[in-house]
Each structure stands twice: as structure tokens, then as C-alpha cells.
C-alpha atoms as a PDB file:
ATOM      1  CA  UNK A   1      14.161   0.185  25.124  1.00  0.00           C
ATOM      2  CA  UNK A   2      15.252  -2.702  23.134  1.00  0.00           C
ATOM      3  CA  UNK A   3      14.370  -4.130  19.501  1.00  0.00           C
ATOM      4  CA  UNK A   4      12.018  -6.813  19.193  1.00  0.00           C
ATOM      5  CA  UNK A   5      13.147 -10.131  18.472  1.00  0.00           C
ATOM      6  CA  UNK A   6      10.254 -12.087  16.867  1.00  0.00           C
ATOM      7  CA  UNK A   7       8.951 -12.759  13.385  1.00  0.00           C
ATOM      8  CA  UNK A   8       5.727 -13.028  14.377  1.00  0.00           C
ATOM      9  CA  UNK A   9       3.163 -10.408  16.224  1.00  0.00           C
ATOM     10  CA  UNK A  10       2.216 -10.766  20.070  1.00  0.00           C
ATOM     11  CA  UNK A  11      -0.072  -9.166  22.009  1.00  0.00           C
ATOM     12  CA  UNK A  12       1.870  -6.509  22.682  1.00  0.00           C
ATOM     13  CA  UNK A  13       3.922  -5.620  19.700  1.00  0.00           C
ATOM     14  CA  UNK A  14       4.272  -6.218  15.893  1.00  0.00           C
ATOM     15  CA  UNK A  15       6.552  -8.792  14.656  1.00  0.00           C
ATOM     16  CA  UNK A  16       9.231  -8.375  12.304  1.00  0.00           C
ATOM     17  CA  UNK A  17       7.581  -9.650   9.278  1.00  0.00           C
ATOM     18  CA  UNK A  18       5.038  -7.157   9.201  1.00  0.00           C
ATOM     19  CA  UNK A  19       6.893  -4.230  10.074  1.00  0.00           C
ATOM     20  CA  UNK A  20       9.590  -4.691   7.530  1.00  0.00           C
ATOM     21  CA  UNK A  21       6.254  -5.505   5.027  1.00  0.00           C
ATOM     22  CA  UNK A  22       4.794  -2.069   6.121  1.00  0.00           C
ATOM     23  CA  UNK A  23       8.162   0.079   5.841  1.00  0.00           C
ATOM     24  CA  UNK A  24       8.935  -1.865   2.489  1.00  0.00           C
ATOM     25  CA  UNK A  25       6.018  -0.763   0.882  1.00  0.00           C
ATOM     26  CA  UNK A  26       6.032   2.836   2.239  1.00  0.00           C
ATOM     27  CA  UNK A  27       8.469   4.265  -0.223  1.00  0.00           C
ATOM     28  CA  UNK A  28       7.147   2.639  -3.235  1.00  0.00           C
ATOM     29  CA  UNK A  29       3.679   3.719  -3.248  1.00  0.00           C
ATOM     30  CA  UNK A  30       4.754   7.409  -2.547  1.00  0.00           C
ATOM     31  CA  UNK A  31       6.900   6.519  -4.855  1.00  0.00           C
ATOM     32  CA  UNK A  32       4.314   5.426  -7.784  1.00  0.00           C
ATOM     33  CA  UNK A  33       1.774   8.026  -7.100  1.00  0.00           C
ATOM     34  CA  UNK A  34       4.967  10.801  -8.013  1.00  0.00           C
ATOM     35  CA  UNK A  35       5.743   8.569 -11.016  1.00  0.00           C
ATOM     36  CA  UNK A  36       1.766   8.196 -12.239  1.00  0.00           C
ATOM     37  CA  UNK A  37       1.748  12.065 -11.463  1.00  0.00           C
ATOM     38  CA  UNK A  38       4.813  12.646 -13.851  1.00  0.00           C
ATOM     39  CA  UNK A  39       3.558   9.803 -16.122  1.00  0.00           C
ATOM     40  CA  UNK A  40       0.446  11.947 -16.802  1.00  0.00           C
ATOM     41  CA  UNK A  41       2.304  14.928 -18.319  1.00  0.00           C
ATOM     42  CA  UNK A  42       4.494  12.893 -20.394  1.00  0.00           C
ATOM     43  CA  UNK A  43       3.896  13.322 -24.324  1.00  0.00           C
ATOM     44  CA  UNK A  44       4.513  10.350 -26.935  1.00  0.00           C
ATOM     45  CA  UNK A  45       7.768  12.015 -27.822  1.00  0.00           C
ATOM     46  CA  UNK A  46       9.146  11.886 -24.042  1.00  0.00           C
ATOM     47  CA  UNK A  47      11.935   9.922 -23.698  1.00  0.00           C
ATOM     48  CA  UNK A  48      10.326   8.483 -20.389  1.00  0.00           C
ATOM     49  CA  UNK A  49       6.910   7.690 -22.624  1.00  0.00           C
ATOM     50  CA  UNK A  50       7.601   3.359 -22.272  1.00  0.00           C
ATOM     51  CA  UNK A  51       9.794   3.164 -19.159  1.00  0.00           C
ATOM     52  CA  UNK A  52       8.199   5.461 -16.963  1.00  0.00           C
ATOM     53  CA  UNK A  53       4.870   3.281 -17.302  1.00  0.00           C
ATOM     54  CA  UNK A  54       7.380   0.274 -17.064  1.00  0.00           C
ATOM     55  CA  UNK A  55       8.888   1.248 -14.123  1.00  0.00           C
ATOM     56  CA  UNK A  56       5.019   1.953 -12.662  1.00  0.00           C
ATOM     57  CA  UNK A  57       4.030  -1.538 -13.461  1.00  0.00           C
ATOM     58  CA  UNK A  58       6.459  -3.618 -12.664  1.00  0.00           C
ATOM     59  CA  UNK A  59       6.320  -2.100  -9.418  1.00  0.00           C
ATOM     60  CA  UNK A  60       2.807  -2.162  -8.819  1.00  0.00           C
ATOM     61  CA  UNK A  61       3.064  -6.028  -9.577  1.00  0.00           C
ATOM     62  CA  UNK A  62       5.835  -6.167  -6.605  1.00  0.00           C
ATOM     63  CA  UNK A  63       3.446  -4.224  -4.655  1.00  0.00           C
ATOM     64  CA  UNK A  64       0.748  -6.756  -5.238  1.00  0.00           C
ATOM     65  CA  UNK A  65       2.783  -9.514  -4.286  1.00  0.00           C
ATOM     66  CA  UNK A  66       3.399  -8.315  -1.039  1.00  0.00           C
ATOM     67  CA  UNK A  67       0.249  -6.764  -0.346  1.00  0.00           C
ATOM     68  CA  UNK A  68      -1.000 -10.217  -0.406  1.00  0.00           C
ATOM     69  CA  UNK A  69       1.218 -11.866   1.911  1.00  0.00           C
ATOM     70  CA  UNK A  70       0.678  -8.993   3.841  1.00  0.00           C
ATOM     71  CA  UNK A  71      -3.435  -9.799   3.710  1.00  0.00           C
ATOM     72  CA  UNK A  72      -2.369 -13.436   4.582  1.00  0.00           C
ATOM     73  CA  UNK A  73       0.706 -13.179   7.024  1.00  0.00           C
ATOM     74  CA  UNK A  74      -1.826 -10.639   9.015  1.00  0.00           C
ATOM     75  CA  UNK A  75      -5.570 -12.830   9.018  1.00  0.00           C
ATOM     76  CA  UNK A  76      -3.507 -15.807  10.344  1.00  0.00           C
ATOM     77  CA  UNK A  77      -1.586 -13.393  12.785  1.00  0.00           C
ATOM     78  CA  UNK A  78      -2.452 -12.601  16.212  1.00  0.00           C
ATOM     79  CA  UNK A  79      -2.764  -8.400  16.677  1.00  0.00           C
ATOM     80  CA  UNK A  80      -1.539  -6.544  18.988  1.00  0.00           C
ATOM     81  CA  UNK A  81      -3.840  -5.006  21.631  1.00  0.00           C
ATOM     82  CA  UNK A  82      -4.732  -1.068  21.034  1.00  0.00           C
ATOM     83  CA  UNK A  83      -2.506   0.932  23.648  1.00  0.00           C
ATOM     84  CA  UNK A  84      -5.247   1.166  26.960  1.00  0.00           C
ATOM     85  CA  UNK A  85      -5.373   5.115  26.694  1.00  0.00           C
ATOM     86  CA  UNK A  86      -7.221   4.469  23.544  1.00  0.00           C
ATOM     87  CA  UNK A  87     -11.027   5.029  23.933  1.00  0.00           C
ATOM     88  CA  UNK A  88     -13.254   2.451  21.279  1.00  0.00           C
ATOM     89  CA  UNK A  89     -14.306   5.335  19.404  1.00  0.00           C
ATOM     90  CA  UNK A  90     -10.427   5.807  18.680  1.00  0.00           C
ATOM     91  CA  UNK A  91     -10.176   2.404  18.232  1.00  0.00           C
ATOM     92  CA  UNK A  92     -13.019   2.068  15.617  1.00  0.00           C
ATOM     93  CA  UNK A  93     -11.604   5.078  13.585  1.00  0.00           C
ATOM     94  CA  UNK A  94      -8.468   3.023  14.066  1.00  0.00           C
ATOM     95  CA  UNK A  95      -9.766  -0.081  12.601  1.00  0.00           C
ATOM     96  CA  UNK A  96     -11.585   1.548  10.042  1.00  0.00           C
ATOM     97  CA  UNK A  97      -8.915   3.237   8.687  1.00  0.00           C
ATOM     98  CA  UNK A  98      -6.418   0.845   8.465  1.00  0.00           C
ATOM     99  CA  UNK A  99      -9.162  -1.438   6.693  1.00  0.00           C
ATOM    100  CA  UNK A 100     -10.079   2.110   4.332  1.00  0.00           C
ATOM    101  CA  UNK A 101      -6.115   2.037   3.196  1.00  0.00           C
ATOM    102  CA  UNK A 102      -6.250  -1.868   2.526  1.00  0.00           C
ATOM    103  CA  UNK A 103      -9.031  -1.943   0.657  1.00  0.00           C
ATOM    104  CA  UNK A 104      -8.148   1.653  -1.516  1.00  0.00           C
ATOM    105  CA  UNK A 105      -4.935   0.078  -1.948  1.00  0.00           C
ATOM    106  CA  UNK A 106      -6.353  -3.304  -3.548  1.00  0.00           C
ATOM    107  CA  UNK A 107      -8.469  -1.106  -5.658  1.00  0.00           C
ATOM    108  CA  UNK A 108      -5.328   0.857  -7.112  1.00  0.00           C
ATOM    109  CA  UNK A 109      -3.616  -2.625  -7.863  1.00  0.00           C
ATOM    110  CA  UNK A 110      -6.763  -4.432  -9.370  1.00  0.00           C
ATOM    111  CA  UNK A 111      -7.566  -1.292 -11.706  1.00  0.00           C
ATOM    112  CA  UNK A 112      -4.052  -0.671 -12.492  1.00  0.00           C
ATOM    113  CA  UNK A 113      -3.806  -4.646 -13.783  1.00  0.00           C
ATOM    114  CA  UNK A 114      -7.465  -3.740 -15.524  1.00  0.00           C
ATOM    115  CA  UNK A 115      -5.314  -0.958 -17.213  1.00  0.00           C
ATOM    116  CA  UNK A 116      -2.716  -2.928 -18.393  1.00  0.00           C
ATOM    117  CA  UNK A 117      -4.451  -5.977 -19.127  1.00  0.00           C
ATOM    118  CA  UNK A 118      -6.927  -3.723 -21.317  1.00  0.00           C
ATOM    119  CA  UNK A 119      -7.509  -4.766 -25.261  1.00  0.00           C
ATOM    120  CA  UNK A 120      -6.158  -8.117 -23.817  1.00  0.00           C
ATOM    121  CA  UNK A 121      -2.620  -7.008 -24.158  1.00  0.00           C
ATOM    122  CA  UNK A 122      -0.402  -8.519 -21.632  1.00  0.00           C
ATOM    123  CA  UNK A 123       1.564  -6.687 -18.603  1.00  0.00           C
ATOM    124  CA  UNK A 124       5.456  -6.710 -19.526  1.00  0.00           C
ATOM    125  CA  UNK A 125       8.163  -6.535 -16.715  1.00  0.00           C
ATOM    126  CA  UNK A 126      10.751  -4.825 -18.626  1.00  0.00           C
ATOM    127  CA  UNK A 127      12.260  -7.140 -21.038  1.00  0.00           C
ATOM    128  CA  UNK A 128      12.393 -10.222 -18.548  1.00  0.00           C
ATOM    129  CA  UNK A 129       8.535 -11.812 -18.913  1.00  0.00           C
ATOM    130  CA  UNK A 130       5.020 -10.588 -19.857  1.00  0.00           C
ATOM    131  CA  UNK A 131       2.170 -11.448 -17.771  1.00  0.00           C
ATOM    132  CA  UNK A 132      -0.682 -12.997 -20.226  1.00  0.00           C
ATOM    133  CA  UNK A 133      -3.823 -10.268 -20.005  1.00  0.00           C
ATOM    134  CA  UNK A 134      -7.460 -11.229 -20.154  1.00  0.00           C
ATOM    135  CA  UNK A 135      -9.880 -10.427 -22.732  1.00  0.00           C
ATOM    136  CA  UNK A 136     -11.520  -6.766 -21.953  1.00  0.00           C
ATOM    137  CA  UNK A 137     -14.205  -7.145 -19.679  1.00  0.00           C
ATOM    138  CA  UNK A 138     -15.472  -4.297 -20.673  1.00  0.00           C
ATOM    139  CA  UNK A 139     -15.882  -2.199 -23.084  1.00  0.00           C
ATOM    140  CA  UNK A 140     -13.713   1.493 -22.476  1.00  0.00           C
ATOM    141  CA  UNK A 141     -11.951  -0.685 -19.365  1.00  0.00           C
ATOM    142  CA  UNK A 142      -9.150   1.042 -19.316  1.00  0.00           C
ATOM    143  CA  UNK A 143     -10.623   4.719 -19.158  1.00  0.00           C
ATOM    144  CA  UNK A 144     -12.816   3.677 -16.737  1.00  0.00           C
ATOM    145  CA  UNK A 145     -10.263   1.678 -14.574  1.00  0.00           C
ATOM    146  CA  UNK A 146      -7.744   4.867 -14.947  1.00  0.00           C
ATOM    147  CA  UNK A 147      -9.964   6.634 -13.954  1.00  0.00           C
ATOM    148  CA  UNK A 148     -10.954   4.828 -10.357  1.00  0.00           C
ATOM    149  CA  UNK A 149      -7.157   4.699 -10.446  1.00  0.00           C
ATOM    150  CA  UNK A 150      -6.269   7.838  -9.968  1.00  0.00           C
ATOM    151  CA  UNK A 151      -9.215   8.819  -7.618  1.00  0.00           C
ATOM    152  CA  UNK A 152      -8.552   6.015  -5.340  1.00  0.00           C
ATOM    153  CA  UNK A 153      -4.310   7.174  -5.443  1.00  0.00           C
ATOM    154  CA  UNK A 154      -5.208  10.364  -4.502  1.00  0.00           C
ATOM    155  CA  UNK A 155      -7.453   8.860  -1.791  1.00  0.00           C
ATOM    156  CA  UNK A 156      -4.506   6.795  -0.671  1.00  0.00           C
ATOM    157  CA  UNK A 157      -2.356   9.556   0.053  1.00  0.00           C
ATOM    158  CA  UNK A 158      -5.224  11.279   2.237  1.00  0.00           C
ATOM    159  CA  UNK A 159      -5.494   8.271   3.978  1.00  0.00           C
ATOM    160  CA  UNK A 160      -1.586   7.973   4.435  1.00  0.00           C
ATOM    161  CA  UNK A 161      -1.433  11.261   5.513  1.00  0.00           C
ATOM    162  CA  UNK A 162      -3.975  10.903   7.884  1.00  0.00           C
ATOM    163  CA  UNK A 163      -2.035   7.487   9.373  1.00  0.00           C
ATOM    164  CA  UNK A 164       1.030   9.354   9.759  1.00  0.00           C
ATOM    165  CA  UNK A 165      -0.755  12.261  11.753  1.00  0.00           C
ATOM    166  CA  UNK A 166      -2.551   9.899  13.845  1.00  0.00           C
ATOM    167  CA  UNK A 167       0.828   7.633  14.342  1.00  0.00           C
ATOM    168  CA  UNK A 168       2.723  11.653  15.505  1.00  0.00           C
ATOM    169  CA  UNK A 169      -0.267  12.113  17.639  1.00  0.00           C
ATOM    170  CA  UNK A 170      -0.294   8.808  19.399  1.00  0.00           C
ATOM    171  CA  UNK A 171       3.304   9.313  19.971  1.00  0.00           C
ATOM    172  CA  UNK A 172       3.869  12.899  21.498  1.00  0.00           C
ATOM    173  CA  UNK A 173       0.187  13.504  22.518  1.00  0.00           C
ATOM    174  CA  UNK A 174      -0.869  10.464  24.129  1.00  0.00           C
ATOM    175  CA  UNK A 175       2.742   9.595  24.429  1.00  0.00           C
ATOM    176  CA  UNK A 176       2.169   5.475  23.719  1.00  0.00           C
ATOM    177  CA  UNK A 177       3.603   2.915  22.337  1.00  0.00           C
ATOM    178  CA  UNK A 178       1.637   2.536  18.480  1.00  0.00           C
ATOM    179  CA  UNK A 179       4.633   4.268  16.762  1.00  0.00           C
ATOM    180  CA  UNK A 180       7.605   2.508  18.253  1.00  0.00           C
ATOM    181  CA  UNK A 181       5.988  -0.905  18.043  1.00  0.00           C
ATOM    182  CA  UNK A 182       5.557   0.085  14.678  1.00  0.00           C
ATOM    183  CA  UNK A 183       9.635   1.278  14.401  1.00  0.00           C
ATOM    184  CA  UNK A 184      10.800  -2.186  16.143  1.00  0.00           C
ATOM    185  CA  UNK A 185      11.260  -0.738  19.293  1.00  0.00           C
ATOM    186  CA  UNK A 186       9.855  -2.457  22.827  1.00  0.00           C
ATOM    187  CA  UNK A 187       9.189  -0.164  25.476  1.00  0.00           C
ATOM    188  CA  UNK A 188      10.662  -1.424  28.745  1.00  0.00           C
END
């Protein structure tokens, strides 16, 4: 067992741009769904009341950022090969999923900017810039964004949860090599 020692995916095994993209991002959207949780209870008087949604933005923008190198760095990336003990209806499911968590994640970011953006108001990163907002493009855009927000966070997590199950499963059931390519670690 060794680390691997490319940037870039083979074959075989994930590079180390998009495994440090996919453990970066872990924490923080765990992360923001607890904070949008404990942002829902919070009452004008809170003392969290304008950093707490701060702190959920700013992130989320950071999140964004990298989803989208992510989206790039991995359509002009070779993949690596399912692990043979795979059958294709695992590796549809597979597939599927993976595409299920990119595109519920998009949909979080994109309605969280509607959110922000809503009455035209711009998105401010703390006290360091504000990101101009479009006009509305709809009328009652933010309740109805919020509201697609929160469904589709909640769906995230499922979906997360079910990743992590399948990624425990490949591991001790099948005993393969999708979680370890996953942790940086070639099999010899």
C-alpha cells in the first residue's frame, strides 16, 4: 500500500486534485446544513441573527467555486474504471447517484444565490465585498427558492448518507478498492 502520486486521475485510481476537492468539501456542507438547521430557529433578537446567515453564504459561495472546478477538472478528466466485482446494475446505481448528489448540490447553491440575490439585494462576504444581485426573477423568489432549498439539503444528506454506506459496503463487503482510491491509498 502506498499513496498515490499524481494530480490527475488514471484508470485505476483518483488523482490528487479531486480527492482533496471531494474531502474539502465534505465538512462544509455537513457543516452548512447544521448551520441552515440552527439558522432556522434563530429569532431577530439572536445574537447569531446576521453572522450566522453570513457565515452560510460566504461559504456556500466557496462551495460554488469549487464545485465548479470540480464539474470542470472531472468532464476533462479521465475516470477511473468501476472495481470488476461490480455488476452494471451496481454500476448504474453508481453513476446515478453520484450524478443525483451533483446535480441536488447545484440546486442548493443556485437557490441559495436566488435567496440572497432576492429583492435585488446583493450577496455580502462579511465586510470584505458584496456580490451585485439581479433583479427578482420572480415574484415571492426567495420563499420559493428557500423552500427547494431546504428540500433539496435534506435530500443531500440522504444521498450522502447513502454514498458513505455504499463506500463501507464496497470496502468490508466486497472488500475493493472504491474507498481507498478515494482515501489516496494504491493497493499493491
Amino acid at each position: 500500500m502506498n499513496l498515490v502520486k499524481h494530480y490527475k486521475n488514471t484508470d485505476t485510481q483518483w488523482g490528487w486534485v479531486i480527492i482533496v476537492l471531494h474531502w474539502l468539501l465534505v465538512l462544509p456542507i455537513i457543516g452548512l446544513f447544521a448551520l441552515g438547521l440552527y439558522m432556522m430557529d434563530l429569532g431577530y433578537y439572536d445574537d447569531m441573527y446576521i453572522l450566522a446567515p453570513q457565515i452560510h453564504e460566504a461559504i456556500g459561495i466557496i462551495i460554488l467555486a469549487l464545485m465548479l472546478f470540480r464539474l470542470c477538472w472531472r468532464l476533462f478528466s479521465t475516470t477511473p474504471k468501476p472495481p470488476a466485482t461490480n455488476s452494471k446494475l451496481i454500476n448504474l446505481a453508481s453513476h446515478l447517484a453520484h450524478n443525483a448528489i451533483y446535480l441536488v448540490l447545484f440546486a442548493i447553491l443556485i437557490t441559495g444565490l436566488m435567496i440572497s440575490f432576492a429583492g435585488g439585494q446583493g450577496l455580502q462576504i462579511f465586510d470584505w465585498f458584496i456580490i451585485p444581485g439581479p433583479a427578482e426573477f420572480f415574484d415571492n423568489q426567495a420563499t420559493f427558492a428557500g423552500d427547494i432549498h431546504e428540500l433539496a439539503a435534506f435530500g443531500l444528506i440522504a444521498l450522502v448518507i447513502l454514498h458513505a454506506v455504499a463506500a463501507l459496503k464496497h470496502h468490508y463487503i466486497d472488500k475493493d478498492t472504491t474507498l481507498t482510491n478515494m482515501l489516496g491509498i494504491k493497493e499493491k
